[in-house]
Protein backbone atom coordinates (compact mmCIF):
# COMPACT_ATOMS: atom_id res chain seq x y z
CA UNK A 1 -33.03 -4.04 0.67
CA UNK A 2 -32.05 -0.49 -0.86
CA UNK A 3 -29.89 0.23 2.34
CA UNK A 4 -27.60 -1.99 0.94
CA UNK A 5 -28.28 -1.22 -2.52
CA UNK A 6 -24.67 0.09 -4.10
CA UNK A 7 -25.70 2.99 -5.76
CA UNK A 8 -28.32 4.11 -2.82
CA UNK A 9 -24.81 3.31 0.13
CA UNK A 10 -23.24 5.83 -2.63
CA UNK A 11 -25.60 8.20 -3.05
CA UNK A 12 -25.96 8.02 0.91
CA UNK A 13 -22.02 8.57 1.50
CA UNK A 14 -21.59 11.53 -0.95
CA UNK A 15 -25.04 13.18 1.75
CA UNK A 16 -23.00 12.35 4.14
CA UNK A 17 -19.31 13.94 3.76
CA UNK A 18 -21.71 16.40 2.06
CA UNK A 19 -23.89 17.46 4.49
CA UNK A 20 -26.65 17.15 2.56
CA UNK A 21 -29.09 14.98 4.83
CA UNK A 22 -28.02 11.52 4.80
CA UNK A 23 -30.40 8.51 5.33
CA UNK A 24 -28.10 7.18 7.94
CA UNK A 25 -24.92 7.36 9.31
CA UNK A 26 -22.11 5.31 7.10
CA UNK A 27 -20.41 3.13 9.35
CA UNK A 28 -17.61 0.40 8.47
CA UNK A 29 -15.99 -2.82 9.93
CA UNK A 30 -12.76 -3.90 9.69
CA UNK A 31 -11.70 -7.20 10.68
CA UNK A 32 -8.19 -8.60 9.84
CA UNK A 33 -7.19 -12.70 8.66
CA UNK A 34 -5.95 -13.20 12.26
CA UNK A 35 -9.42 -11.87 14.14
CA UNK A 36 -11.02 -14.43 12.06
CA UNK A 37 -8.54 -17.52 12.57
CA UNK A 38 -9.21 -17.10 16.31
CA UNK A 39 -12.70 -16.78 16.45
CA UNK A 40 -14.13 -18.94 13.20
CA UNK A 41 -17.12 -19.71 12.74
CA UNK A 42 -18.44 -18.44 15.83
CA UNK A 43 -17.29 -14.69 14.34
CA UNK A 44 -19.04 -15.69 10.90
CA UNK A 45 -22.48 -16.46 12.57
CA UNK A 46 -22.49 -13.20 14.23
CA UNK A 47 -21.21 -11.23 10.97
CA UNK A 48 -24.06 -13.20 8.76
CA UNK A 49 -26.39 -11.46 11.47
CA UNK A 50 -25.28 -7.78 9.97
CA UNK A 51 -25.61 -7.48 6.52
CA UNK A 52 -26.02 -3.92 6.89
CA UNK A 53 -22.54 -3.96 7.97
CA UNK A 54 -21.34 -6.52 5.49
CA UNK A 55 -23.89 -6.78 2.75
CA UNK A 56 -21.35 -8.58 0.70
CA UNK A 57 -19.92 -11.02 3.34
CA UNK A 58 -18.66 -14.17 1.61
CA UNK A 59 -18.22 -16.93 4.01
CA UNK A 60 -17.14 -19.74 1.57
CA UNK A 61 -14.80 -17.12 0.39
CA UNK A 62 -13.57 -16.62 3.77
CA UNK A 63 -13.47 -20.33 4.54
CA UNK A 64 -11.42 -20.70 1.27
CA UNK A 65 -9.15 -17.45 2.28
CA UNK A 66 -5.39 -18.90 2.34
CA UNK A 67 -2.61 -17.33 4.29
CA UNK A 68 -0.79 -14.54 2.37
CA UNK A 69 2.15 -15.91 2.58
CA UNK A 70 4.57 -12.59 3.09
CA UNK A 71 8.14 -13.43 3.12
CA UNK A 72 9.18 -12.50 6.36
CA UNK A 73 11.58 -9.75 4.67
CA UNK A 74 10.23 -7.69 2.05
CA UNK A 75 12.70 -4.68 0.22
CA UNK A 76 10.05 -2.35 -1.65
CA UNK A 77 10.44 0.25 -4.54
CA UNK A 78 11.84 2.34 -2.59
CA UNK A 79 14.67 0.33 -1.39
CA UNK A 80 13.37 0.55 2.20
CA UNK A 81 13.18 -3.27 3.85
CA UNK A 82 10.30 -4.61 5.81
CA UNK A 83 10.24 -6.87 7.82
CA UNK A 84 7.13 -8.79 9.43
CA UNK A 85 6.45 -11.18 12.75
CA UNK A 86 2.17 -12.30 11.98
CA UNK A 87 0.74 -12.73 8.89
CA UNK A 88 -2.40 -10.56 8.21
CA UNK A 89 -0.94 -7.84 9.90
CA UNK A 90 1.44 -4.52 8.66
CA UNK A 91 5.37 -5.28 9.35
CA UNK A 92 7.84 -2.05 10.10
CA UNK A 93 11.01 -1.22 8.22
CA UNK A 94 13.79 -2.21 9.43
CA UNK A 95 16.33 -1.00 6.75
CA UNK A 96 16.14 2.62 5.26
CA UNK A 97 17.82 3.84 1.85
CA UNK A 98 18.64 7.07 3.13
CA UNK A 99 19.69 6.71 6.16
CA UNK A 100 23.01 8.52 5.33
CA UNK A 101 22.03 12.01 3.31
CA UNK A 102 25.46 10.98 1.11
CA UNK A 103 23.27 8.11 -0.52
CA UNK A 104 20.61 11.09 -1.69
CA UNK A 105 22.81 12.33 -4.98
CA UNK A 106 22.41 8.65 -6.36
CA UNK A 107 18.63 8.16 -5.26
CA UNK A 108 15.63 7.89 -8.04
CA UNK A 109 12.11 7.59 -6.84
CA UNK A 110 10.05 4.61 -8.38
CA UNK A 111 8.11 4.94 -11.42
CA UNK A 112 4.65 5.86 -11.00
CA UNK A 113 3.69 3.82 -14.17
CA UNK A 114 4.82 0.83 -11.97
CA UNK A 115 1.25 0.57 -10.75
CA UNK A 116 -0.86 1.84 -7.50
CA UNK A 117 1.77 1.53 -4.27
CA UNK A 118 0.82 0.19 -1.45
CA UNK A 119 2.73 0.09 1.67
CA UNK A 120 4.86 -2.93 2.22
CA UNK A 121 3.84 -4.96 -0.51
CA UNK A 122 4.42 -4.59 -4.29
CA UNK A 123 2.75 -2.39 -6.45
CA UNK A 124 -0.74 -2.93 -8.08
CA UNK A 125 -0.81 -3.02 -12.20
CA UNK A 126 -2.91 -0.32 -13.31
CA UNK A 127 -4.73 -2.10 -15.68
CA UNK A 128 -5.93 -4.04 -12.39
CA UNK A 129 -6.96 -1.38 -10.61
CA UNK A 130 -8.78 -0.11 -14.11
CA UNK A 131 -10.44 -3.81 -13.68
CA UNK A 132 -11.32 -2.79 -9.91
CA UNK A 133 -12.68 0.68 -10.30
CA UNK A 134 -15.08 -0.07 -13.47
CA UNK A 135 -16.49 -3.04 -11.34
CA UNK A 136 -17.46 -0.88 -8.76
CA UNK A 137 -18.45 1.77 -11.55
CA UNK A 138 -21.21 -0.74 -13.22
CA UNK A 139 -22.36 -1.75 -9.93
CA UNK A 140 -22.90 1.94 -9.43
CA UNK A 141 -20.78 1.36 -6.26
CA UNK A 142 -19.00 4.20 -4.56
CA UNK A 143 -15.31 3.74 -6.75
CA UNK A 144 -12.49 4.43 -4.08
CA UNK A 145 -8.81 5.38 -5.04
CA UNK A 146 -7.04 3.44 -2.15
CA UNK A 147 -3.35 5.57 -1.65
CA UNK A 148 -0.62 3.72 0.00
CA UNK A 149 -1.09 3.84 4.43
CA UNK A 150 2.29 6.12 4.76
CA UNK A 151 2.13 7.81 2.00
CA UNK A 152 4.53 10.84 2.89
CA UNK A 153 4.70 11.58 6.05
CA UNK A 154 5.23 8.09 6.68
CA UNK A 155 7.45 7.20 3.63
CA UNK A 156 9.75 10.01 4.70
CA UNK A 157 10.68 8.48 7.77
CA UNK A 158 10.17 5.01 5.85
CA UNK A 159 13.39 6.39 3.73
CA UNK A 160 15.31 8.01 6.44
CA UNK A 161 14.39 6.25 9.76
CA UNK A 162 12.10 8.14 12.33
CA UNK A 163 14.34 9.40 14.31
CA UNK A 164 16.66 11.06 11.68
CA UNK A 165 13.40 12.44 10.05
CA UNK A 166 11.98 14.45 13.16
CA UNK A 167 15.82 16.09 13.20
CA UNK A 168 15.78 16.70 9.65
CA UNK A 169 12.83 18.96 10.55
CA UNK A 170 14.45 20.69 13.47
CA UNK A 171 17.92 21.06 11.68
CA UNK A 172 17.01 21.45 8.07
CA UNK A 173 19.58 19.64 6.22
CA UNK A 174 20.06 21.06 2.63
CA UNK A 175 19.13 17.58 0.95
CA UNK A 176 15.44 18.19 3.13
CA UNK A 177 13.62 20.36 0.83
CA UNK A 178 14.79 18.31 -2.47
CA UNK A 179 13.73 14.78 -0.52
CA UNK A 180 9.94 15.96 0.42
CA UNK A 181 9.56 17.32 -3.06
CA UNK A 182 10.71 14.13 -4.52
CA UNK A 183 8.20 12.61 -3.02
CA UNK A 184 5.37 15.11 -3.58
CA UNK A 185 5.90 15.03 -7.39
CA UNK A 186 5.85 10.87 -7.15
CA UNK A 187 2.53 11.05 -5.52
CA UNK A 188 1.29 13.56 -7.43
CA UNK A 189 1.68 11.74 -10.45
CA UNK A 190 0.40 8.46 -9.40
CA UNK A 191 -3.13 10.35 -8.00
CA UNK A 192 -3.27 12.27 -11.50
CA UNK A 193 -3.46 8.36 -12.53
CA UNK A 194 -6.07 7.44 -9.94
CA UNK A 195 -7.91 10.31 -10.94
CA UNK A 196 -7.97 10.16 -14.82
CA UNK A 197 -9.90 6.35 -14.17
CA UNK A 198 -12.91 8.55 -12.64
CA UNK A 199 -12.79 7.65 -9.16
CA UNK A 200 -15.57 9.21 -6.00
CA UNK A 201 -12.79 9.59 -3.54
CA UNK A 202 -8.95 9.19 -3.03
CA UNK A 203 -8.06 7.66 0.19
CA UNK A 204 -4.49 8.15 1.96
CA UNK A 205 -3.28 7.30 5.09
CA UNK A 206 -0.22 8.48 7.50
CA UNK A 207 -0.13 8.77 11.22
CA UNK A 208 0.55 11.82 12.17
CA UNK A 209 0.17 11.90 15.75
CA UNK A 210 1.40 10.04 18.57
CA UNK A 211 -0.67 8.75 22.18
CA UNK A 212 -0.41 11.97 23.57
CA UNK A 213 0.79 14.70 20.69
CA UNK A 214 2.82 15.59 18.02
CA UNK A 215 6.19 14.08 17.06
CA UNK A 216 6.50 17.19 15.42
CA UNK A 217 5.74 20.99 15.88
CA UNK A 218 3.23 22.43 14.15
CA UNK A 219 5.15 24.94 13.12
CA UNK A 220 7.31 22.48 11.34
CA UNK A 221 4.47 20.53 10.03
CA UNK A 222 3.14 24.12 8.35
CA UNK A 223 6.70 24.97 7.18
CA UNK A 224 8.08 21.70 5.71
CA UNK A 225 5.07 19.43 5.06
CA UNK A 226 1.50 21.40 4.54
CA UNK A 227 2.48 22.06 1.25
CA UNK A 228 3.24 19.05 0.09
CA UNK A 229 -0.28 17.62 1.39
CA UNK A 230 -1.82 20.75 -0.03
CA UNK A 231 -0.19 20.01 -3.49
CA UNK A 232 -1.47 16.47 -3.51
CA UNK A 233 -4.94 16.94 -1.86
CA UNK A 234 -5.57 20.13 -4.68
CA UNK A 235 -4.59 17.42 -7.47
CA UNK A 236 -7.56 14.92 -6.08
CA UNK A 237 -9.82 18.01 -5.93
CA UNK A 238 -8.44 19.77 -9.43
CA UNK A 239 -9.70 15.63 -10.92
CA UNK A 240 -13.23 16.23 -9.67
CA UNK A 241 -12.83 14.17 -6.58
CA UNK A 242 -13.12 13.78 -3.06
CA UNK A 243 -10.24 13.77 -0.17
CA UNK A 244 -10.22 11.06 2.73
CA UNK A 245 -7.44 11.18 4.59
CA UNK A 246 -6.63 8.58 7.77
CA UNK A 247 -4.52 9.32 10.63
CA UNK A 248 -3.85 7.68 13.81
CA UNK A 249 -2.31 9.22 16.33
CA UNK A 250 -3.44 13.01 18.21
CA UNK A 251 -3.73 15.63 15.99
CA UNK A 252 -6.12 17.83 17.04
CA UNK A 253 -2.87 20.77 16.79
CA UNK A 254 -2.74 20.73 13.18
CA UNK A 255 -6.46 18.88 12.82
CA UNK A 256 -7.77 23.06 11.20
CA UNK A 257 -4.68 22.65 8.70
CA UNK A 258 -6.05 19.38 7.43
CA UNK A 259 -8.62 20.75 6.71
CA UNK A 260 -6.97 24.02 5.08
CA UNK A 261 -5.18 21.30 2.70
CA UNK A 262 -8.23 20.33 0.99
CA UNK A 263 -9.66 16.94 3.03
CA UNK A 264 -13.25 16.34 3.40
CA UNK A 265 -13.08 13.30 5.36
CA UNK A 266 -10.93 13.10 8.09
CA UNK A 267 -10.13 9.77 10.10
CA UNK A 268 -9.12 10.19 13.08
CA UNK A 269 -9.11 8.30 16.69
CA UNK A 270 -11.94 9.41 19.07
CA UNK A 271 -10.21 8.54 22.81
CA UNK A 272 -7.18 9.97 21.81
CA UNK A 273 -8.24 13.27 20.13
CA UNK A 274 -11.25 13.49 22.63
CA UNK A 275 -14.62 13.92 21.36
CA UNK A 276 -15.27 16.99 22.68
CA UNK A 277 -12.50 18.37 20.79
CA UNK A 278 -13.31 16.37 17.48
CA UNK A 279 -16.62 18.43 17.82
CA UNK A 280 -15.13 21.79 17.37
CA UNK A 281 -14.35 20.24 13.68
CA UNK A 282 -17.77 19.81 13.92
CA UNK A 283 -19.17 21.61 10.22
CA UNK A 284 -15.96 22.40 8.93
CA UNK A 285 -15.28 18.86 7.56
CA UNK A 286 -16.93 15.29 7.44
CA UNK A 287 -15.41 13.64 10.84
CA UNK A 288 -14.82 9.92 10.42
CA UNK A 289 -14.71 8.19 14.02
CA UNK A 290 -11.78 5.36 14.42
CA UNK A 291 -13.34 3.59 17.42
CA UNK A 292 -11.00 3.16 19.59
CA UNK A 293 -8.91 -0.09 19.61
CA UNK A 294 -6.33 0.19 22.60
CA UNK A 295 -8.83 -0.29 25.30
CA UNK A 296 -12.58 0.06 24.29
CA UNK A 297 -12.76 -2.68 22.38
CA UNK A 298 -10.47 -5.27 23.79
CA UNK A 299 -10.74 -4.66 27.33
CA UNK A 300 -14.08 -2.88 27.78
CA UNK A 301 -17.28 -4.16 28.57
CA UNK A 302 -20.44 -4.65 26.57
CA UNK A 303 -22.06 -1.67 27.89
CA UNK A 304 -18.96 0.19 27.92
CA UNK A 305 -18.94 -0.27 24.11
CA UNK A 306 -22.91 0.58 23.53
CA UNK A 307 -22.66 3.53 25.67
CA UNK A 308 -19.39 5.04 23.94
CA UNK A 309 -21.38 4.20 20.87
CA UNK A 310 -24.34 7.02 21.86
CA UNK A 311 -21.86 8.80 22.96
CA UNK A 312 -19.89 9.49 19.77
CA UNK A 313 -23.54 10.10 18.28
CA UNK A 314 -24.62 12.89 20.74
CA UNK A 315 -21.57 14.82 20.77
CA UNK A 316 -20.50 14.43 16.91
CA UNK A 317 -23.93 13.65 14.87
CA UNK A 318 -26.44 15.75 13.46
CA UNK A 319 -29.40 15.40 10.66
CA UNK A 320 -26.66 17.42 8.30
CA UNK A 321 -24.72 15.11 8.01
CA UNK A 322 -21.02 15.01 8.97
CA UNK A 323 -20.57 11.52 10.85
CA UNK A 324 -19.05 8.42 9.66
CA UNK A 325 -18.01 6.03 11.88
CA UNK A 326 -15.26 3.00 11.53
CA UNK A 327 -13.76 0.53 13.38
CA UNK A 328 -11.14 -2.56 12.91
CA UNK A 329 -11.55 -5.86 14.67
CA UNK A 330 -8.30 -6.88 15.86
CA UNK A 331 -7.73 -10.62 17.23
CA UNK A 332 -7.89 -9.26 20.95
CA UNK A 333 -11.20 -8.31 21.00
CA UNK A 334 -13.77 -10.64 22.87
CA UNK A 335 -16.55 -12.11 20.80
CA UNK A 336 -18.95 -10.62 23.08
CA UNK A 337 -17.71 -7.52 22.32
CA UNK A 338 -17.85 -7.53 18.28
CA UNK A 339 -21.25 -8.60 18.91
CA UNK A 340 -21.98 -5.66 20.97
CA UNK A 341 -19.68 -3.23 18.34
CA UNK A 342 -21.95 -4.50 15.54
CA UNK A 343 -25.38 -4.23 17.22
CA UNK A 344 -24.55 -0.76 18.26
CA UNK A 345 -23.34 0.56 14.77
CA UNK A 346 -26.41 -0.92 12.85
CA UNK A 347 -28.39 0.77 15.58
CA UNK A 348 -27.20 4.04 15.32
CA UNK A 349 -27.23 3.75 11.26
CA UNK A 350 -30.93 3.35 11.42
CA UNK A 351 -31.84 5.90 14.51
CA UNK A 352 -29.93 8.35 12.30
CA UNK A 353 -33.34 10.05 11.62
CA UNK A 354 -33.95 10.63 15.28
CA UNK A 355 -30.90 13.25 15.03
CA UNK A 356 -31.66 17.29 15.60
């Protein structure tokens, strides 16, 4: 089936965050270890229904899948210590290096030829991710950089504790500027490394928002942090790349300086940033949907679910291009429900062409 052919699902991405007239709308699925240890097989004979949606879905693979097997504490290259309660999921940290600014004058980043970070879990060898990228690259696969989740927003506070970081911002400490720029130049170098293997697209994440705003002002986010992301987005772009960058959180404030940083695709949550806001984005860069997974999808209805579906479509897509959509699974969410997620996604992917 060429949908699912991997160099037509590239050549149909790049239309999209293009907007150059995709065949349909890319749409992913998410669904975590513990989603599928409560549903089992019922959840694989739905999935095995939507191989549009998982064209590569393995289900003796699955079946064979063992627990990861996290220690329950983990201390990372950074020195910052996580700590996790269910296995499949992301743990917090519970310890952080800096904490105390008097630590700073003895602190020394990790070395980026380590391997690719990721967050709370050890660094990948680079001559594995080499392995990764050139099997997607003979496939003729879309080849995706995947940056840490927390990158630097995220590993600031990861370093100083959240709380201490939102004053830093307010009160400026002197050891501020040198601790952002520390870890700037340590991303920077490990995306010049991503880069240099020939990769589509770099993908980072960090949640910037919160339920109902900012944790931050946005004039601090312009003075103290913009740069940085500018820095590290320009380096992606500089490599012949693309820029996806994930949020959670609202963040419609500082959504247009995003955008000024150099990202094409932007993840961000529909019900809390609003879809009527997300549309004045609309154009200026390729909006990827995070269906929402507070209420919609555990607690809503079937038809709540297919009609939020249309909805995202009316007031976001268009024949351009411009609309991706994504959504994770997580082990609240009915069965009846994933069924109705799924249906609704590969329906929309293939009435993309009824789009003005």
């Amino acid at each position: 089936m060429q949908l699912v052919d991997p160099r037509f699902m590239r050549d149909n991405y790049l239309r999209a965050i293009e907007f150059r007239s995709p065949t349909y709308i890319p749409c992913f699925v998410s669904i975590p270890l513990p989603t599928w240890r409560r549903h089992g097989e019922k959840l694989i004979r739905i999935v095995k229904k939507h191989r549009l949606l998982f064209p590569w879905f393995d289900e003796n693979q699955l079946r064979s899948q063992k627990p990861a097997g996290k220690p329950p504490v983990f201390r990372d290259e950074w020195g910052c210590v996580w700590k996790f309660t269910v296995d499949g999921l992301q743990g917090i940290v519970v310890k952080h290096p800096l904490s105390d600014w008097s630590r700073m004058k003895d602190f020394k980043p990790p070395d980026p030829e380590a391997g690719l970070p990721r967050e709370g879990e050890p660094p990948i060898p680079w001559s594995e991710v080499e392995a990764f990228v050139e099997g997607f690259r003979g496939m003729g696969g879309l080849v995706v950089g995947f940056m840490p989740h927390g990158f630097f927003f995220l590993r600031l506070t990861y370093l100083r504790g959240y709380l201490n970081f939102l004053k830093d911002l307010v009160l400026e400490p002197p050891e501020l500027e040198k601790l952002v720029e520390l870890v700037v130049e340590y991303n920077v170098e490990v995306v010049k490394r991503l880069v240099r293997l020939g990769v589509d697209i770099v993908s980072f994440g960090d949640d910037l928002g919160t339920q109902r705003g900012l944790p931050f002002s946005p004039a601090s986010f312009r003075k103290h942090l913009l740069p940085g992301y500018k820095k590290i987005f320009s380096t992606v772009r500089k490599g012949g790349a693309k820029v996806r960058l994930h949020s959670d959180g609202y963040v419609m404030d500082i959504a247009d300086d995003l955008v000024s940083a150099g990202v094409h695709v932007l993840n961000v949550q529909d019900l809390v940033n609003g879809l009527n806001r997300l549309a004045k984005l609309k154009g200026k860069v390729a909006i990827e949907v995070d269906i929402d997974r507070q209420y919609l999808l555990p607690f809503g209805s079937p038809d709540d679910i297919r009609s939020h579906m249309k909805k995202v479509v009316d007031v976001l897509g268009s024949k351009r291009g411009g609309l991706l959509v994504t959504a994770e699974v997580l082990h609240d969410v009915p069965l009846n429900n994933i069924e109705a997620l799924l249906e609704a996604l590969e329906r929309l992917m293939m009435a993309h062409h009824e789009l003005q």
